[in-house]
Protein backbone atom coordinates (compact mmCIF):
# COMPACT_ATOMS: atom_id res chain seq x y z
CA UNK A 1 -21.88 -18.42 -20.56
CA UNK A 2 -10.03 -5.30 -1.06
CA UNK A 3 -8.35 -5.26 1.91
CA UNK A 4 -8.09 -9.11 2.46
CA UNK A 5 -8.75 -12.23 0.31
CA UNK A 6 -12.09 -13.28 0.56
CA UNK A 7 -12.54 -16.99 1.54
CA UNK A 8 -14.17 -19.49 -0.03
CA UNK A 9 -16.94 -19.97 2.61
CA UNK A 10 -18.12 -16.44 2.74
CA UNK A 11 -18.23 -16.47 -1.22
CA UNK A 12 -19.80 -19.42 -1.78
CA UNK A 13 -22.90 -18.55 0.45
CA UNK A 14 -23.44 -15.52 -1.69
CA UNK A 15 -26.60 -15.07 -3.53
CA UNK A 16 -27.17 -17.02 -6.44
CA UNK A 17 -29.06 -16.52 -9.31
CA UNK A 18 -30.29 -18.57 -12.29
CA UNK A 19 -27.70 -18.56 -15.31
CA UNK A 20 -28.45 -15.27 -17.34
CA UNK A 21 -31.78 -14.51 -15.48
CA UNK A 22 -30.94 -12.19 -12.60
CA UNK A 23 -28.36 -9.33 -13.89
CA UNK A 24 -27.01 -7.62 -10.45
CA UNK A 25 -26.14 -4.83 -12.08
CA UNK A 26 -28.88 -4.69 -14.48
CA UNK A 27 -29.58 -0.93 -16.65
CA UNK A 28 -27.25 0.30 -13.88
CA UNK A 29 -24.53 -1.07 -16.12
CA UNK A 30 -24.80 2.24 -17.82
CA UNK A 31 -22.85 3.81 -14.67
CA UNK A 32 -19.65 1.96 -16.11
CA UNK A 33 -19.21 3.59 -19.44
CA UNK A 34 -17.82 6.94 -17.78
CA UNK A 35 -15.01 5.00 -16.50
CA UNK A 36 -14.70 3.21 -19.76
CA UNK A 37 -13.22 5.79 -21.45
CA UNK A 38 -10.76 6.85 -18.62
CA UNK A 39 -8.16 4.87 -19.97
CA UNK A 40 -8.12 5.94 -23.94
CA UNK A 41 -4.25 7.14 -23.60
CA UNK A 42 -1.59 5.69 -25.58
CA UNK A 43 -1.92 2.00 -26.15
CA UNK A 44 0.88 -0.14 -27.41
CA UNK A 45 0.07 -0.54 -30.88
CA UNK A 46 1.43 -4.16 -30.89
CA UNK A 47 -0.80 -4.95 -27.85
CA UNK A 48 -4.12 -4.44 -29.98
CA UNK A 49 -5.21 -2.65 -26.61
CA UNK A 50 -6.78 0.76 -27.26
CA UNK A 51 -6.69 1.56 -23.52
CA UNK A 52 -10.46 1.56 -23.13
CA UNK A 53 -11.91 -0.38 -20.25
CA UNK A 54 -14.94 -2.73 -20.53
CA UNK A 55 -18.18 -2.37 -19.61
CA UNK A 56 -20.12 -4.43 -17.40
CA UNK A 57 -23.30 -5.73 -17.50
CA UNK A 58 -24.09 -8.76 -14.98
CA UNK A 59 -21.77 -9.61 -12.26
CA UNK A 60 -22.43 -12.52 -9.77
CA UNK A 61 -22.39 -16.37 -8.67
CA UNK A 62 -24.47 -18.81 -10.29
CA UNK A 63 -25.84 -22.49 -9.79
CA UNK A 64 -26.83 -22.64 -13.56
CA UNK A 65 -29.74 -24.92 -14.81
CA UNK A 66 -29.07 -27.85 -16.66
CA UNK A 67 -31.21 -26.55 -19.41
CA UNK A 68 -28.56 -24.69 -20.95
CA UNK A 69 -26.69 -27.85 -21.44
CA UNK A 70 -28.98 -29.11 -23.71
CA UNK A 71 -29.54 -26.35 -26.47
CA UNK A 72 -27.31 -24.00 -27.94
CA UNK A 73 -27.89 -20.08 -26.97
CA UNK A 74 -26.31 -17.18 -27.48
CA UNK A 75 -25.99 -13.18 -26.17
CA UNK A 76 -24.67 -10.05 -27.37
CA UNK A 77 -22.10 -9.75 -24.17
CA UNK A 78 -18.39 -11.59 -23.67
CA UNK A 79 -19.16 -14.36 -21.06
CA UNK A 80 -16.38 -14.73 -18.23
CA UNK A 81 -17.03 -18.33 -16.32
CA UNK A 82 -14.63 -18.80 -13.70
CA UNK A 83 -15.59 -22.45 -12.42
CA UNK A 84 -16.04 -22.31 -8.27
CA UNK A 85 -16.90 -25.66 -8.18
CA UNK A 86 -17.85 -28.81 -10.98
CA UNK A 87 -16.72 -28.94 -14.63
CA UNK A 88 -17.96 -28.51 -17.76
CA UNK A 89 -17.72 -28.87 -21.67
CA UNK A 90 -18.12 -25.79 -23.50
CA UNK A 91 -19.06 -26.52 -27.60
CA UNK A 92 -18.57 -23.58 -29.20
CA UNK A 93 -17.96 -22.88 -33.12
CA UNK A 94 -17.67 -26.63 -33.35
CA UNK A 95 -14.68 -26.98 -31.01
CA UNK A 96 -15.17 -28.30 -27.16
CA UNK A 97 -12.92 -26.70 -24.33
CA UNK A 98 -13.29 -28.61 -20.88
CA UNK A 99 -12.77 -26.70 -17.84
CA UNK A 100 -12.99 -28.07 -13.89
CA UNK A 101 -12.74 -25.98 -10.91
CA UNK A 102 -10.61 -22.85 -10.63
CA UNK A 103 -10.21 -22.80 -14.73
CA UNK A 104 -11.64 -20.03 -16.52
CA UNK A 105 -13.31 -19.77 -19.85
CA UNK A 106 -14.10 -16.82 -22.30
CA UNK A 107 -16.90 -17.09 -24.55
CA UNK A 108 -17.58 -14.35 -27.34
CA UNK A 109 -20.13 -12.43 -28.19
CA UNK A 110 -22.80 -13.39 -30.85
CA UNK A 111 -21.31 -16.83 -30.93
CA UNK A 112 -24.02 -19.89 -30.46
CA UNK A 113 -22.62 -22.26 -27.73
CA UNK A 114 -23.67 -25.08 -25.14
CA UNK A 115 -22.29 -25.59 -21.92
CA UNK A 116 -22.02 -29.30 -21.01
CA UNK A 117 -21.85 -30.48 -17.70
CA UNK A 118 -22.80 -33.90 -15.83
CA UNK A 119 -26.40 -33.70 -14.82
CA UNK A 120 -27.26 -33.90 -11.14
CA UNK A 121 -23.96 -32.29 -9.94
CA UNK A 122 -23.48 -28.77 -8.62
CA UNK A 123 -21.76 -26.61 -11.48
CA UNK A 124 -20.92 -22.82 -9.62
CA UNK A 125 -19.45 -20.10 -11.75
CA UNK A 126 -18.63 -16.60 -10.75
CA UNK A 127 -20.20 -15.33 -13.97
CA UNK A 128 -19.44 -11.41 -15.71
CA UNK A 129 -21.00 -10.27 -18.81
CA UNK A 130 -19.15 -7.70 -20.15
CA UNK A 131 -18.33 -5.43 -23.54
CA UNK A 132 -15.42 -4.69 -24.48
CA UNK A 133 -14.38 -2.49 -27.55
CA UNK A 134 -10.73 -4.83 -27.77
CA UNK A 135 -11.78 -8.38 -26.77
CA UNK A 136 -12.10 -9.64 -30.23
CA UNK A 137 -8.59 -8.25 -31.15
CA UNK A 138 -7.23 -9.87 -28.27
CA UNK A 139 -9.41 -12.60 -26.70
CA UNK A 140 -9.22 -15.13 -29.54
CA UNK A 141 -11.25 -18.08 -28.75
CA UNK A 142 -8.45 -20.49 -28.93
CA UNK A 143 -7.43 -18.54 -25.76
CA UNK A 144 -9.62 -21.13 -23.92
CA UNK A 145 -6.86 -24.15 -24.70
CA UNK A 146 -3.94 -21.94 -22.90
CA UNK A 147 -6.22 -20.68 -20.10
CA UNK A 148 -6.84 -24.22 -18.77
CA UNK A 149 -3.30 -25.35 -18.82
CA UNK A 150 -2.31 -22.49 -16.91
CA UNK A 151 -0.12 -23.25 -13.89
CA UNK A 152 -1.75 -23.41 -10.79
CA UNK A 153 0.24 -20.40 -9.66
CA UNK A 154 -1.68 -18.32 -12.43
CA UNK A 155 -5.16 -19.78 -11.50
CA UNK A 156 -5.05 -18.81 -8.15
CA UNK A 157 -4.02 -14.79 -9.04
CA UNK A 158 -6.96 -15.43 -11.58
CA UNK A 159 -9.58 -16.69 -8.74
CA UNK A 160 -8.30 -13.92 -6.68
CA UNK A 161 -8.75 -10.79 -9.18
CA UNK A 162 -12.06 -12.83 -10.38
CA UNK A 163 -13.39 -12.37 -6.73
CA UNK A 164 -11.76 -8.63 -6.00
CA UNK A 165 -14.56 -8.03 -8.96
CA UNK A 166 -17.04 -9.34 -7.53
CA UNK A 167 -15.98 -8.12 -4.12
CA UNK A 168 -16.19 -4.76 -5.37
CA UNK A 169 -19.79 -5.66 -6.21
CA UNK A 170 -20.64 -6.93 -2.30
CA UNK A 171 -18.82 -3.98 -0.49
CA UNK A 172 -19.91 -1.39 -2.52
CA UNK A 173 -17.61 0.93 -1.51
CA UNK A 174 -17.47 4.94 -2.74
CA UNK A 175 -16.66 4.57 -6.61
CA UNK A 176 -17.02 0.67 -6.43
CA UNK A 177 -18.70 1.14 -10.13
CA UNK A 178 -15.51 2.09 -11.50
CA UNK A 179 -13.35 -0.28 -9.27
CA UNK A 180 -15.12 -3.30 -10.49
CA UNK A 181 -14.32 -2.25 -14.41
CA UNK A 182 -10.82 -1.71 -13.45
CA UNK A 183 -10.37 -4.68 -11.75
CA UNK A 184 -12.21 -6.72 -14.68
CA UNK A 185 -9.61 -5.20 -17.34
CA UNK A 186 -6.57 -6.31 -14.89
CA UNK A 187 -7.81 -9.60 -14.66
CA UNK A 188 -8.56 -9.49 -18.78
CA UNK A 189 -4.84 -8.03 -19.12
CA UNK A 190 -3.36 -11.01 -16.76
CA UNK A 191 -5.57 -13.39 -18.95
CA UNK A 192 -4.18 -12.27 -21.71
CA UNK A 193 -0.65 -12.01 -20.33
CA UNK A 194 -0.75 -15.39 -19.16
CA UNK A 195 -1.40 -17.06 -21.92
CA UNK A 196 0.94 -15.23 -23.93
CA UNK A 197 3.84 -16.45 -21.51
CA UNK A 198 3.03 -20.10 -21.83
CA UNK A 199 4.87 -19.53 -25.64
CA UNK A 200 7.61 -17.83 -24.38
CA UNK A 201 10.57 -20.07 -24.31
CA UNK A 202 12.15 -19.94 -20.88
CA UNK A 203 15.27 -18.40 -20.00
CA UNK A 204 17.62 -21.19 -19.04
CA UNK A 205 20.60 -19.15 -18.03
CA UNK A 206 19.06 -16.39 -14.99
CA UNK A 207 22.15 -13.97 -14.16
CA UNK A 208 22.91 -14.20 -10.44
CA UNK A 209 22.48 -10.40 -10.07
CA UNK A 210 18.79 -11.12 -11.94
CA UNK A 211 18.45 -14.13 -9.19
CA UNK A 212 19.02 -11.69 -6.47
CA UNK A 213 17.02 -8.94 -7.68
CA UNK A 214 13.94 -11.12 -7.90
CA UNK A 215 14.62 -13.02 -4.45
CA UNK A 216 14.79 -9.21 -3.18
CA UNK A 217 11.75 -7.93 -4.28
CA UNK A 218 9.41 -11.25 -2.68
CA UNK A 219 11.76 -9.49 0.43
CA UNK A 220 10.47 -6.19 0.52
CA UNK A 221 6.92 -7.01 -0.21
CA UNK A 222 6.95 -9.45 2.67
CA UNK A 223 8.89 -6.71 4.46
CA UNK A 224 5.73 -4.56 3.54
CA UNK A 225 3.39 -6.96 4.62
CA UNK A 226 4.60 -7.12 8.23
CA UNK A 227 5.17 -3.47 8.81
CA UNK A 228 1.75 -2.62 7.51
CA UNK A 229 -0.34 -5.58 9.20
CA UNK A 230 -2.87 -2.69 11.11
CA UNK A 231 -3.81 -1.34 7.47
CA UNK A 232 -6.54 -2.75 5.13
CA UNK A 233 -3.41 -2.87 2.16
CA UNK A 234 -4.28 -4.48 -0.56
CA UNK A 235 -1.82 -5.91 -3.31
CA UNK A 236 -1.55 -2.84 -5.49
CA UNK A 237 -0.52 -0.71 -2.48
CA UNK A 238 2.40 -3.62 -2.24
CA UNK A 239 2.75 -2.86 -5.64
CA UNK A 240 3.24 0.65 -5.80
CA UNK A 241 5.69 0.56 -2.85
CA UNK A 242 7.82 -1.72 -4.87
CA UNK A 243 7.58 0.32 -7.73
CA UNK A 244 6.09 -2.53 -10.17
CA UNK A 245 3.30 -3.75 -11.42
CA UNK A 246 0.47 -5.47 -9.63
CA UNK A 247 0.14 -8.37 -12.26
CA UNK A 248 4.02 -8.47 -12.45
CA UNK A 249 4.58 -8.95 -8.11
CA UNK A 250 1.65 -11.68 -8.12
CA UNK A 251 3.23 -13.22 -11.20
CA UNK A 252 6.53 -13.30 -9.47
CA UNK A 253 5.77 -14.25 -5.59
CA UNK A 254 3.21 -17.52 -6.92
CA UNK A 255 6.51 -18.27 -9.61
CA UNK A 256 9.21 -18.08 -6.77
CA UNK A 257 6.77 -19.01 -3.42
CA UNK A 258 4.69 -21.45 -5.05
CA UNK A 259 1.51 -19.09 -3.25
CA UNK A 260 0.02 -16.09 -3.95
CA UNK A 261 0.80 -12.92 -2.47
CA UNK A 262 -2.35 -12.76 -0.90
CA UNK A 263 -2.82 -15.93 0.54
CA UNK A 264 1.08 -15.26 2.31
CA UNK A 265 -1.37 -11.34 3.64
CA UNK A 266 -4.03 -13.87 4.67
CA UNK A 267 -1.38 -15.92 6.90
CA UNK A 268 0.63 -13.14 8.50
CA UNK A 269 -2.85 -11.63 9.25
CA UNK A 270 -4.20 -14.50 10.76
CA UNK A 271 -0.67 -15.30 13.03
CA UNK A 272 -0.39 -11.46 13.88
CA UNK A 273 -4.25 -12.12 15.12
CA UNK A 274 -3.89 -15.53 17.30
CA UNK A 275 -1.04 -13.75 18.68
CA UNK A 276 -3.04 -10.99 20.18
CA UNK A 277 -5.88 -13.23 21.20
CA UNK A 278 -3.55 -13.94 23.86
CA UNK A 279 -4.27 -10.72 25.76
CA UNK A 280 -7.93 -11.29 27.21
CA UNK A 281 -7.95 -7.36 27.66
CA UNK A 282 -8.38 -6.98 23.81
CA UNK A 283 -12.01 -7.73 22.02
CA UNK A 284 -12.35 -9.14 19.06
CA UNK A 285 -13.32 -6.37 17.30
CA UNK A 286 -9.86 -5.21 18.10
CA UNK A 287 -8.18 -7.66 17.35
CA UNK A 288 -9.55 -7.28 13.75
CA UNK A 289 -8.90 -4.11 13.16
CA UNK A 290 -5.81 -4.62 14.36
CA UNK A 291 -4.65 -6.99 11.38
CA UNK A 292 -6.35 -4.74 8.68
CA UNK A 293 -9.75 -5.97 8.77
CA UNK A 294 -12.55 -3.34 8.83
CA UNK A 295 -15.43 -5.77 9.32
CA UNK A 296 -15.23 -8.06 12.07
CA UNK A 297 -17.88 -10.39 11.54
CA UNK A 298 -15.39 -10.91 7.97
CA UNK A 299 -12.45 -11.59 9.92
CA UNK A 300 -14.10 -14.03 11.91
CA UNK A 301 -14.70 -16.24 8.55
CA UNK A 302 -11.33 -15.35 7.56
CA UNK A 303 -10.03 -16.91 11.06
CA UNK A 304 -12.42 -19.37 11.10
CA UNK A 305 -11.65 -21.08 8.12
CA UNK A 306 -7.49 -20.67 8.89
CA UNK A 307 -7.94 -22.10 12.23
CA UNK A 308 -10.61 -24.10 11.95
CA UNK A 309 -12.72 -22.26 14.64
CA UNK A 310 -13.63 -19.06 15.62
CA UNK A 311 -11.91 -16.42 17.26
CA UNK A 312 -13.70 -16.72 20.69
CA UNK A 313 -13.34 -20.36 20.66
CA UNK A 314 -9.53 -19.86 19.85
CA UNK A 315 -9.25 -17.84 22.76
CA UNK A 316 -11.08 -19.92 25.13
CA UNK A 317 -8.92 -22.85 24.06
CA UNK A 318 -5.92 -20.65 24.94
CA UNK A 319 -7.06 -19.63 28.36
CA UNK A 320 -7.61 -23.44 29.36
CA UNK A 321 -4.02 -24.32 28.13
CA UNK A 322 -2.95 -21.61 30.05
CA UNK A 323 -4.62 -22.99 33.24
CA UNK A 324 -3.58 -26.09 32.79
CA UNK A 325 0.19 -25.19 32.47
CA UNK A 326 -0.08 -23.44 35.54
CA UNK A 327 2.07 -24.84 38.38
């Protein structure tokens, strides 16, 4: 098989491409092996990590044909299928996982499999082929039966770092290459730590001081947040200001917030902006940059889909309030 969340609209009308016939990437995958060996350090030797980043070779979203739900097939790459919408029945090594939208599923290399889903219905996965050196050490396919019971907490950091991927992919920023296969092995390492945490009895007796300390830290990232509003941040400069991990701050602000971390950037953004569509003096352009956006024709998706209109429209709707409160 970046410097704001992206929205579901905006992804969604991406480019699609036929399941496993149009690689994105393509023989440039090649580019990413240089910055798969930037990482071969010292590796916990518990972890079965060797520190060595993946190495991709198609990135993108896919409508996939129902043809391969009716014969097995099989490639030399790991598959990563994060569902965007529909569900599906993956038969693999004589064992069926089912997944529905916003689950993810792993599929090995070399492995014959089918992917099963209800004929005449949209099925949309954000799709990455990848190699990686540690995956069979650590990516065991019964990994599949924890990632769709993951709380819904977990799946949303998981559709978020699945997208920063592929976001890396549309922006193309300097080095995006080597973003993209760092981002990939962070979400792979929050996979993996996931999982790993649904066998983890819980702790049923949290010191107060450990209560505090937790309730301080959503705080000072929020803290963060507000103060840095006119900067494109993204979550692992919240991160590093806190001194932690990025995986461990998402973990923790879903856990205690019951959201992600960057759909709570997405709302202050969004207030911070309706709030200065009040002065007519400022354009929309502005306005954007103003709340950390660098593209404004972004934003106005962003706000669009938050307010459920667009920016201009917001303000005119404003102005006639205005009027008519006027004595």
């Amino acid at each position: 098989m970046g410097s704001s969340n992206p929205d579901m609209d905006s992804i969604c009308s991406a480019p699609a491409y036929t399941h496993l016939k149009n690689d994105f990437l393509g023989k440039e995958a090649t580019a990413f092996t240089g910055a798969s060996r930037c990482l071969e350090n010292r590796a916990d030797e518990n972890s079965g990590l060797t520190g060595v980043l993946p190495e991709i070779y198609s990135l993108g979203i896919s409508i996939w044909d129902p043809v391969y739900a009716e014969s097995e097939h099989v490639g030399d790459c790991w598959e990563l299928v994060h569902i965007v919408r529909g569900k599906v029945t993956l038969h693999v090594a004589g064992t069926r996982f089912r997944g529905n939208s916003c689950d993810t599923l792993l599929v090995p290399p070399t492995i014959s499999h089918r992917d099963e889903f209800p004929v005449g219905t949209r099925f949309e996965v954000l799709h990455i082929m990848f190699k990686w050196n540690d995956g069979a050490a650590v990516l065991p396919l019964e990994i599949n039966r924890d990632l769709v019971r993951l709380p819904v907490t977990d799946k949303q950091v998981v559709r978020e770092l699945a997208f920063g991927v592929y976001q890396d992919l549309r922006h193309q920023r300097p080095l995006w290459q080597q973003t993209a296969v760092a981002d990939l092995y962070r979400l792979l390492l929050f996979l993996i730590s996931a999982t790993k945490e649904l066998r983890v009895p819980k702790l049923r007796n949290e010191t107060a001081a450990q209560k505090e300390r937790r309730r301080q830290m959503i705080r000072e990232a929020k803290e963060f947040i507000l103060a840095n509003l006119d900067k494109p941040i993204a979550l692992s400069d919240i991160a590093f200001n806190l001194r932690i991990s990025t995986y461990h701050l998402s973990h923790l602000f879903s856990r205690e917030s019951g959201f992600t971390l960057s759909s709570y950037l997405t709302h202050a953004r969004m207030q911070k902006a309706a709030e200065l569509l009040t002065d007519p003096r400022m354009r929309i352009a502005e306005v954007a940059y103003s709340v950390g956006f660098e593209d404004s024709n972004y934003f106005s998706k962003v706000f669009r889909k938050h307010f459920q209109c667009s920016p201009g429209r917001y303000r005119a709707r404003l102005s006639r309030q205005s009027r008519n409160e006027a004595p």
